[in-house]
N, C-alpha and C. Protein backbone atom coordinates (compact mmCIF):
# COMPACT_ATOMS: atom_id res chain seq x y z
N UNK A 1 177.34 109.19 200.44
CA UNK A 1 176.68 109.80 201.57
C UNK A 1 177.68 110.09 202.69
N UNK A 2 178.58 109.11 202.96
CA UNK A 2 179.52 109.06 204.11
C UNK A 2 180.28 110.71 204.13
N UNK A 3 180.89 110.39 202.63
CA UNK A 3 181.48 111.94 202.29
C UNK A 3 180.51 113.48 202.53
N UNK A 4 179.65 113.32 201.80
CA UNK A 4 178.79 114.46 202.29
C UNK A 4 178.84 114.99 203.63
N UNK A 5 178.36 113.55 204.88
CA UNK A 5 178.46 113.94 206.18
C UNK A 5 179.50 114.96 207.06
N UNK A 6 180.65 113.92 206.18
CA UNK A 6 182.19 114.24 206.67
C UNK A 6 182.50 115.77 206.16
N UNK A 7 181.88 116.16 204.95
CA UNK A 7 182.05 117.23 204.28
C UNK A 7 181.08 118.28 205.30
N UNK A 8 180.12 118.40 205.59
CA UNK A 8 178.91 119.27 205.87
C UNK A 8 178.99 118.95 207.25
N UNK A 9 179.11 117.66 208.24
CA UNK A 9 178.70 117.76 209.39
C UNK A 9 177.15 117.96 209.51
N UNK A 10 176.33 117.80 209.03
CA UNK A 10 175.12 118.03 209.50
C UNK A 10 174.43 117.76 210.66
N UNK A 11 173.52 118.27 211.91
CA UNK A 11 172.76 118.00 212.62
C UNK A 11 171.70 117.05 212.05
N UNK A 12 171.58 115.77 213.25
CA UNK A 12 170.32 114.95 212.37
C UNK A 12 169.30 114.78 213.44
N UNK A 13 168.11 114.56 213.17
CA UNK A 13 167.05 114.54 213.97
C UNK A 13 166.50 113.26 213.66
N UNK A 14 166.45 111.95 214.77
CA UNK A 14 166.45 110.58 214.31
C UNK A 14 165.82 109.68 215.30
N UNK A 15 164.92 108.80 214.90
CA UNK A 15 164.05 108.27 215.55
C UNK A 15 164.89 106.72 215.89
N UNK A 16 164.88 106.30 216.75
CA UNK A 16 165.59 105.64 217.15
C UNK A 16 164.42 104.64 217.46
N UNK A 17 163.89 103.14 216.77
CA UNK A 17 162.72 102.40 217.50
C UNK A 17 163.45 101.25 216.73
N UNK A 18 163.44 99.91 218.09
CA UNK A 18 164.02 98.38 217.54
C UNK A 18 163.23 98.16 216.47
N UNK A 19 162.05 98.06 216.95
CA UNK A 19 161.12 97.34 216.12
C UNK A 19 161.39 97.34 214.76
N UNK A 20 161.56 98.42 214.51
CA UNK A 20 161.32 99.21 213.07
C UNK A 20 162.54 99.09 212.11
N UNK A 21 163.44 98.86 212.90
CA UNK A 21 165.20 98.71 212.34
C UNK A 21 165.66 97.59 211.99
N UNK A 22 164.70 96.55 213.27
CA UNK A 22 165.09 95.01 213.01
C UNK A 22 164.20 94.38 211.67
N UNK A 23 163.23 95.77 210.93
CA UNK A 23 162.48 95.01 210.10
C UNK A 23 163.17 95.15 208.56
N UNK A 24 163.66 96.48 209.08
CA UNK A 24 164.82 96.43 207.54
C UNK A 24 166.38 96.10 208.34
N UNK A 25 166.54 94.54 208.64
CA UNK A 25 167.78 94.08 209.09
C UNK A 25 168.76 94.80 209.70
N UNK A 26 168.53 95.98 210.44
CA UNK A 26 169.77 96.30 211.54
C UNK A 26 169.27 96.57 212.92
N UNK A 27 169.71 97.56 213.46
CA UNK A 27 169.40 97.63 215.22
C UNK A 27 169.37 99.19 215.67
N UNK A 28 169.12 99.14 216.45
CA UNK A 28 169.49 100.30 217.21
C UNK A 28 170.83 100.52 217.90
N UNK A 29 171.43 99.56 218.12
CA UNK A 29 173.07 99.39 218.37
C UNK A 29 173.68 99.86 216.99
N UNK A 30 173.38 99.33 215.71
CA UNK A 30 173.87 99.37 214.66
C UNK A 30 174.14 100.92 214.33
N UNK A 31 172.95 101.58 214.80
CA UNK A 31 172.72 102.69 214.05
C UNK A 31 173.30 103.48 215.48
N UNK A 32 173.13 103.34 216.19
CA UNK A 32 173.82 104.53 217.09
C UNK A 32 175.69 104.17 216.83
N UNK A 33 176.18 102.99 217.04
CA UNK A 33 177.32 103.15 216.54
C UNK A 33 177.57 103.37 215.16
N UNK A 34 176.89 103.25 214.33
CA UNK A 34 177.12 104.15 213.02
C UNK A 34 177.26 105.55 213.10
N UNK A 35 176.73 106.54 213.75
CA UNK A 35 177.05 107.87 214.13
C UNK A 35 178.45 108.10 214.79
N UNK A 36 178.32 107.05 215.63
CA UNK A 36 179.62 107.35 216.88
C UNK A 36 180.67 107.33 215.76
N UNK A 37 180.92 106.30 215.29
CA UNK A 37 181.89 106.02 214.39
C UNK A 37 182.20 107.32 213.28
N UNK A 38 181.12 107.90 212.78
CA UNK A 38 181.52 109.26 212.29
C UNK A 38 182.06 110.32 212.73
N UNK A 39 182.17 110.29 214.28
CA UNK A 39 182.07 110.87 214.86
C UNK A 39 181.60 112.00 215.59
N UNK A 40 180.27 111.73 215.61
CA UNK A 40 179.20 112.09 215.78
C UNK A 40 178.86 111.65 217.51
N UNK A 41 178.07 112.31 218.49
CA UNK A 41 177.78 112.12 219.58
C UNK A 41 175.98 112.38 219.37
N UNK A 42 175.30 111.79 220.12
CA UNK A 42 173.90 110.92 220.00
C UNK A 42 173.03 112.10 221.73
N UNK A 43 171.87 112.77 221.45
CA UNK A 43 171.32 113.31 222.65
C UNK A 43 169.97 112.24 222.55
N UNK A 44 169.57 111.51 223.82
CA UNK A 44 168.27 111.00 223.55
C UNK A 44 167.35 111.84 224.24
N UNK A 45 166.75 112.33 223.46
CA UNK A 45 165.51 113.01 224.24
C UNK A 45 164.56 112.52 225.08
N UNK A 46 164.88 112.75 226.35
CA UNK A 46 163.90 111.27 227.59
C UNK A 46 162.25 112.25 227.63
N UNK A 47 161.37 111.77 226.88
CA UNK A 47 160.26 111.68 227.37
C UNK A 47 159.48 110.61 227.70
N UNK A 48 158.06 110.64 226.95
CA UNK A 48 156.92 109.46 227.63
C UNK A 48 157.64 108.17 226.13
N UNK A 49 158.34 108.63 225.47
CA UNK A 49 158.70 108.04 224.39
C UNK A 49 159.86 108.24 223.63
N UNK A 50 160.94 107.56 224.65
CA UNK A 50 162.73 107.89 224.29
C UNK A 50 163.03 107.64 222.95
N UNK A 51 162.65 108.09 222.15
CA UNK A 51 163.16 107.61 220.73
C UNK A 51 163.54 108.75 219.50
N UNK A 52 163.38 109.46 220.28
CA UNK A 52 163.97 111.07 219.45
C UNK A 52 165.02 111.43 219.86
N UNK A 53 166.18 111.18 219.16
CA UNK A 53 167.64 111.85 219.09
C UNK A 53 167.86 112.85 218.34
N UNK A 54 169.27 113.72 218.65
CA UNK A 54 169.74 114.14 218.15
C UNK A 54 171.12 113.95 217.92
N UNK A 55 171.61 114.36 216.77
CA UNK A 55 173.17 113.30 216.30
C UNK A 55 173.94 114.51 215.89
N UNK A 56 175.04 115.05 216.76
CA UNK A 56 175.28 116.01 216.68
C UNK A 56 177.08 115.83 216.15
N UNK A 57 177.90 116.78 215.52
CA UNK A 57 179.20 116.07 215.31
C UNK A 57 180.07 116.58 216.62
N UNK A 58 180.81 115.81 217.37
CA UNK A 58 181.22 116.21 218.54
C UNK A 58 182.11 117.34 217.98
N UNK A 59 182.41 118.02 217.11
CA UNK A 59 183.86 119.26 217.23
C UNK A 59 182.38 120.39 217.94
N UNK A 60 181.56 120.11 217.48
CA UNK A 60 180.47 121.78 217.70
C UNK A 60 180.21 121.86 219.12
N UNK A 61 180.82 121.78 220.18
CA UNK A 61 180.34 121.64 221.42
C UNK A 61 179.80 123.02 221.37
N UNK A 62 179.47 124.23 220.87
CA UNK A 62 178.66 124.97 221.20
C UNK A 62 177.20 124.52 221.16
N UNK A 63 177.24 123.09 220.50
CA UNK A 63 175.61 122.88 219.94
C UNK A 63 175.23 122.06 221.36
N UNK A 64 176.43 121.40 221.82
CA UNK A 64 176.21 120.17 223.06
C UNK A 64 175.94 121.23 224.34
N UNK A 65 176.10 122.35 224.49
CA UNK A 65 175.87 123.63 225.47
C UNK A 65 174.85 123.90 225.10
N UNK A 66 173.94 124.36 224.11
CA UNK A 66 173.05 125.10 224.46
C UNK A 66 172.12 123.80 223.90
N UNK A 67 172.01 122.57 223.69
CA UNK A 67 171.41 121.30 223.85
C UNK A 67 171.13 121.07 225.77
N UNK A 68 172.34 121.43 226.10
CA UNK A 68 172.10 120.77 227.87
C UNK A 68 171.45 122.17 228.37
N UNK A 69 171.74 122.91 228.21
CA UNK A 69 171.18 124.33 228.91
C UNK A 69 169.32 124.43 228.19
N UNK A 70 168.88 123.77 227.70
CA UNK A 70 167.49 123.64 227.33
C UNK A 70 167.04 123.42 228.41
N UNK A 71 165.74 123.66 228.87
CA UNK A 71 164.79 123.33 230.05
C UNK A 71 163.88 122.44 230.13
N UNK A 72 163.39 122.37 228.48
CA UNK A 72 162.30 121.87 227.95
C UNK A 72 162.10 120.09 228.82
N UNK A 73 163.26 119.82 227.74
CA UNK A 73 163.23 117.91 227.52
C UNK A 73 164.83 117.87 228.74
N UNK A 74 164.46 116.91 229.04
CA UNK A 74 166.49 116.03 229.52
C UNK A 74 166.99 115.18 229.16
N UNK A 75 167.62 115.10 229.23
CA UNK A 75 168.84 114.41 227.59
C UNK A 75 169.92 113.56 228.40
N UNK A 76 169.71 112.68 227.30
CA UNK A 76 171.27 111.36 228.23
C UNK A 76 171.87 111.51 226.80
N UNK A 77 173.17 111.28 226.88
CA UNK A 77 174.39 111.91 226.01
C UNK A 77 175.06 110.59 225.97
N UNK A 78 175.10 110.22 224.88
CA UNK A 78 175.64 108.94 224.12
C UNK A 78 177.06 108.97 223.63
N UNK A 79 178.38 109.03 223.78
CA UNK A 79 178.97 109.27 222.72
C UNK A 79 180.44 108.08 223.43
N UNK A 80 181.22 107.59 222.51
CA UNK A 80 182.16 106.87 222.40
C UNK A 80 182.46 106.12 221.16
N UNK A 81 182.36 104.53 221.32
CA UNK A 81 183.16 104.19 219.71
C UNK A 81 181.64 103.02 220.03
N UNK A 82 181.19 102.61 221.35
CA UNK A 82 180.56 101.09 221.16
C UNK A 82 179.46 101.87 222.53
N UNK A 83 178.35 101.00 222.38
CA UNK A 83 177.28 100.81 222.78
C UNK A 83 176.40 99.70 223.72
N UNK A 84 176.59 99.53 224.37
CA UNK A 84 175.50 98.40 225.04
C UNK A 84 174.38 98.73 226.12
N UNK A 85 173.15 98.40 224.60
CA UNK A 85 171.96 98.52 225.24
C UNK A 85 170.86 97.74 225.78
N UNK A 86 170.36 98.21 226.97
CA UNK A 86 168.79 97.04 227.70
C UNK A 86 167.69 97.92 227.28
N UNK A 87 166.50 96.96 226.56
CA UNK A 87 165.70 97.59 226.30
C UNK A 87 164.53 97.12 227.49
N UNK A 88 163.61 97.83 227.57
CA UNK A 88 162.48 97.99 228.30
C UNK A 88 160.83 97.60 227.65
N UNK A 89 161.41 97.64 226.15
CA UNK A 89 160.43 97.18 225.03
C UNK A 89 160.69 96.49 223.75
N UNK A 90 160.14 96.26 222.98
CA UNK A 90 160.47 96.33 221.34
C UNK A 90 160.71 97.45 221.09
N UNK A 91 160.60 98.50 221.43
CA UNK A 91 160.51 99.72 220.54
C UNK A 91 161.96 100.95 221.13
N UNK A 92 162.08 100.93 222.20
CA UNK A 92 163.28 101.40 222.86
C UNK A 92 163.81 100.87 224.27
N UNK A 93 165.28 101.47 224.22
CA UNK A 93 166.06 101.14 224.56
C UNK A 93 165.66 102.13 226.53
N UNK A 94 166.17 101.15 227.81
CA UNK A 94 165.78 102.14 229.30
C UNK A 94 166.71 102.28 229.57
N UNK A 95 168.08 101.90 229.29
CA UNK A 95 169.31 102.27 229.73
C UNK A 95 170.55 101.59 228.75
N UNK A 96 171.81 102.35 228.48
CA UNK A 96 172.36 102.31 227.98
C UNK A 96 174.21 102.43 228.43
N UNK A 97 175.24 101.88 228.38
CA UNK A 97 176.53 101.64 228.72
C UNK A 97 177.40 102.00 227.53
N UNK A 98 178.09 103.19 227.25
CA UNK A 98 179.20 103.69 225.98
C UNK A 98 180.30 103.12 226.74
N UNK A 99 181.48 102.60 225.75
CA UNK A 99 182.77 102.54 225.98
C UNK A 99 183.60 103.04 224.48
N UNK A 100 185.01 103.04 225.15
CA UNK A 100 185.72 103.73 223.84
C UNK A 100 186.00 105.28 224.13
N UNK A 101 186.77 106.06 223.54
CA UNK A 101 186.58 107.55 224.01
C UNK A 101 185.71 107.96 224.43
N UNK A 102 185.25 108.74 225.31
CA UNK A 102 184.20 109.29 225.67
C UNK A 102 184.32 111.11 225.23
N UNK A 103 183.38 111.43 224.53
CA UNK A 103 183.68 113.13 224.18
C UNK A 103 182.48 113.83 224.89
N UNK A 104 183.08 115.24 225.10
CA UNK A 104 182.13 115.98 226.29
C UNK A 104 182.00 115.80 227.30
N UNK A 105 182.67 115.22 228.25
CA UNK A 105 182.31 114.81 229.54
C UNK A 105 182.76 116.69 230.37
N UNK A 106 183.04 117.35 230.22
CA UNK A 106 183.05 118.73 230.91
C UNK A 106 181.52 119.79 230.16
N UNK A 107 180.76 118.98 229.14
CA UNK A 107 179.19 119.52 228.81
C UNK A 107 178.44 119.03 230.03
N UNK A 108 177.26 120.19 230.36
CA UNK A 108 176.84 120.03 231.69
C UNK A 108 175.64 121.02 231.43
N UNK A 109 174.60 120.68 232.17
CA UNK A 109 173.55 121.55 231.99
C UNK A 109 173.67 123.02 233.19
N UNK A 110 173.75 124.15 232.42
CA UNK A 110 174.67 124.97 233.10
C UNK A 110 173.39 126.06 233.46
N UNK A 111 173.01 126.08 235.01
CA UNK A 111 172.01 126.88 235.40
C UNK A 111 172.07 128.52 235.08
N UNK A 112 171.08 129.24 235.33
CA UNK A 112 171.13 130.63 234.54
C UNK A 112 169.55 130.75 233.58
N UNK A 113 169.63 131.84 233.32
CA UNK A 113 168.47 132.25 232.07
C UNK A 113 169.30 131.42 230.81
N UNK A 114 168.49 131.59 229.75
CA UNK A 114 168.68 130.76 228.78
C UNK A 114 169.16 131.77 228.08
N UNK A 115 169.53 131.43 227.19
CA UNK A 115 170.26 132.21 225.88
C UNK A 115 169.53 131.96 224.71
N UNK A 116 168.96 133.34 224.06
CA UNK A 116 168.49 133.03 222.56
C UNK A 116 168.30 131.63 221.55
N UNK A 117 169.65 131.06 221.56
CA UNK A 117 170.01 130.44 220.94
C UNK A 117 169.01 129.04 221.49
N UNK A 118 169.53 129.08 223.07
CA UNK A 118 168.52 127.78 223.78
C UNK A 118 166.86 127.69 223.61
N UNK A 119 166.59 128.55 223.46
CA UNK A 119 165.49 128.87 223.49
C UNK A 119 164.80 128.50 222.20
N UNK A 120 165.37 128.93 221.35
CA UNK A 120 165.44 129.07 219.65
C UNK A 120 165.43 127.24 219.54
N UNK A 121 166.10 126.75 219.97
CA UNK A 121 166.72 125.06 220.02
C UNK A 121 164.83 124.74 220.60
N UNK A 122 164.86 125.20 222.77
CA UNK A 122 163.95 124.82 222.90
C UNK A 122 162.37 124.83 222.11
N UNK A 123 162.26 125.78 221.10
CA UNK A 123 161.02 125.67 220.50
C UNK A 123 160.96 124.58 218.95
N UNK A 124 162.65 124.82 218.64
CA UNK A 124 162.42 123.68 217.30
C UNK A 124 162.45 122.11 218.08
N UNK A 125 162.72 121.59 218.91
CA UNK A 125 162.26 120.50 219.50
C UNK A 125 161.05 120.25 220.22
N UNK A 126 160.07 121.55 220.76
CA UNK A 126 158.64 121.39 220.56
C UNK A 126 158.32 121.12 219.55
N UNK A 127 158.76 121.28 218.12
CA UNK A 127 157.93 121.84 217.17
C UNK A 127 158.08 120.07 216.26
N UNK A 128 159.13 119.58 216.64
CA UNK A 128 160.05 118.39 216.21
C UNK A 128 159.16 117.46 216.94
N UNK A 129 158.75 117.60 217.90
CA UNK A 129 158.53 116.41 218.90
C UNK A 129 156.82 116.21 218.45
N UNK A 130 155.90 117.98 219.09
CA UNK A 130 154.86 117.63 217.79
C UNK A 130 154.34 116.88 216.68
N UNK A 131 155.19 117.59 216.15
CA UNK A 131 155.10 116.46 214.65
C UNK A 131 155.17 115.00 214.50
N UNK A 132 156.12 114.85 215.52
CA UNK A 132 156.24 113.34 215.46
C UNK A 132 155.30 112.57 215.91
N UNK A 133 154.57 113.24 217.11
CA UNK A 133 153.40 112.67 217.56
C UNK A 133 152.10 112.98 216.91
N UNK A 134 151.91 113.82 215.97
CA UNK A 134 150.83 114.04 215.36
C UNK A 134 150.91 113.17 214.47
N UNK A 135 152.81 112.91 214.11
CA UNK A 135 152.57 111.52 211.98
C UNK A 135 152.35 110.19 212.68
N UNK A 136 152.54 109.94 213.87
CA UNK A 136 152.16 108.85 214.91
C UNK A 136 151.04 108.61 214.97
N UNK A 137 150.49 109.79 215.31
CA UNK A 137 148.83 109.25 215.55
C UNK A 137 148.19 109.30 213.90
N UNK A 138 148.13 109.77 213.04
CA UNK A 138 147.71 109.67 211.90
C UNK A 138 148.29 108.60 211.48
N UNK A 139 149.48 107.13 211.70
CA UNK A 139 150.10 106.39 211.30
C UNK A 139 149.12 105.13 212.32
N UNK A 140 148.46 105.12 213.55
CA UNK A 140 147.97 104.54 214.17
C UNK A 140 146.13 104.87 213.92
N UNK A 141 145.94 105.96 213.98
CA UNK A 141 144.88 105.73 213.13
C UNK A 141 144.27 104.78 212.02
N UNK A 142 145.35 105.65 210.87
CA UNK A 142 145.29 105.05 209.31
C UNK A 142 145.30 103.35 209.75
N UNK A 143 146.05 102.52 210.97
CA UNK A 143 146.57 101.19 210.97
C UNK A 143 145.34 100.69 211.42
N UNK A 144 144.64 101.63 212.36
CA UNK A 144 143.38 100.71 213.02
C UNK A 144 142.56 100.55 212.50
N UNK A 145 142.07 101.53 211.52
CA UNK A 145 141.22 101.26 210.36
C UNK A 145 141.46 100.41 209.23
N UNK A 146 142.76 100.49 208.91
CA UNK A 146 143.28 99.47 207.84
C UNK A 146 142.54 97.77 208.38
N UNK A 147 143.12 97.64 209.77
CA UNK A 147 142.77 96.49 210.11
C UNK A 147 141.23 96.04 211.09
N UNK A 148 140.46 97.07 210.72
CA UNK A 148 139.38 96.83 210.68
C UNK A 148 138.29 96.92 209.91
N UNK A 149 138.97 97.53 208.76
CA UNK A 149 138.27 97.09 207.22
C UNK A 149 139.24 95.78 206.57
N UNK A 150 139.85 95.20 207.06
CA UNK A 150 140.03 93.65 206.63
C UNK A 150 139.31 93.00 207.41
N UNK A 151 139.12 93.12 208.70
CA UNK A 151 138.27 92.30 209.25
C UNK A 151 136.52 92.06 209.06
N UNK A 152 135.93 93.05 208.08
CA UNK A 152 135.17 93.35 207.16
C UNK A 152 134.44 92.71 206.06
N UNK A 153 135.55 92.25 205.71
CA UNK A 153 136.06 91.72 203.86
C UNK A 153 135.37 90.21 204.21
N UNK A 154 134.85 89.95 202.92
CA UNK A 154 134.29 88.45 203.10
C UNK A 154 134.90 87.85 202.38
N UNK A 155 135.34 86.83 201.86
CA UNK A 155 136.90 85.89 201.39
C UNK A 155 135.46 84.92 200.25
């Protein structure tokens, strides 16, 4: 897999929640410096629910430009070799400290009309963010019912 990455560079779209990481034994530290280390730089998408990144490979700074020039969402920009994070919950992280190289620090959200491309970005991260909250609520649904047809059941 490592090779593939290194080969292709791919953009990743990645949910970032403790809870969920510490249940198959790693972290959210783990996994954001696992990117860094590829060298890869991390966008957290700040909404009502910080846990949608994007993991971008730092050579493409055209992607880290028209990422900050979006209007939509606002984005805190992760990138170095190490990580130290305070969380605010089980589930994510409210503030965060990179050390180690730092890449992009001259990316900037650059005022103006948007460009095709931003735009194009801003609607696949509506469309990304959607979804996530729609397999959420069908995942919280499906759970409340699960556990109120056990509470049901006569032993």
């Amino acid at each position: 897999m490592r090779n593939l990455i290194q080969r292709d560079r791919p953009v990743f779209c990645i949910e970032v929640e403790e809870s969920h990481l510490r249940r198959y034994g790693t972290s959210s530290k783990a996994l954001i410096e696992h990117f860094l280390a590829l060298d890869y730089s991390l966008l957290r998408i700040k909404t009502d629910w910080p846990t949608d990144h994007l993991a971008l490979p730092n050579e493409r700074t055209d992607l880290f430009t028209l990422c900050m020039q979006q209007r939509h969402y606002q984005t805190d920009l992760l990138s170095g070799s190490n990580v130290e994070l305070e969380f605010e919950n089980d589930y994510y992280y409210k503030s965060f400290e990179t050390s180690g190289r730092q890449r992009h620090p001259h990316v900037a959200a650059v005022p103006g009309p948007q460009s095709d491309e931003a735009n194009k970005l801003d609607s696949l991260v509506t469309r990304f963010q959607g979804n996530i909250q729609s397999r959420c609520s069908k995942m919280r649904s499906r759970s409340y019912h699960a556990r109120s047809d056990s509470r049901h059941q006569t032993v």
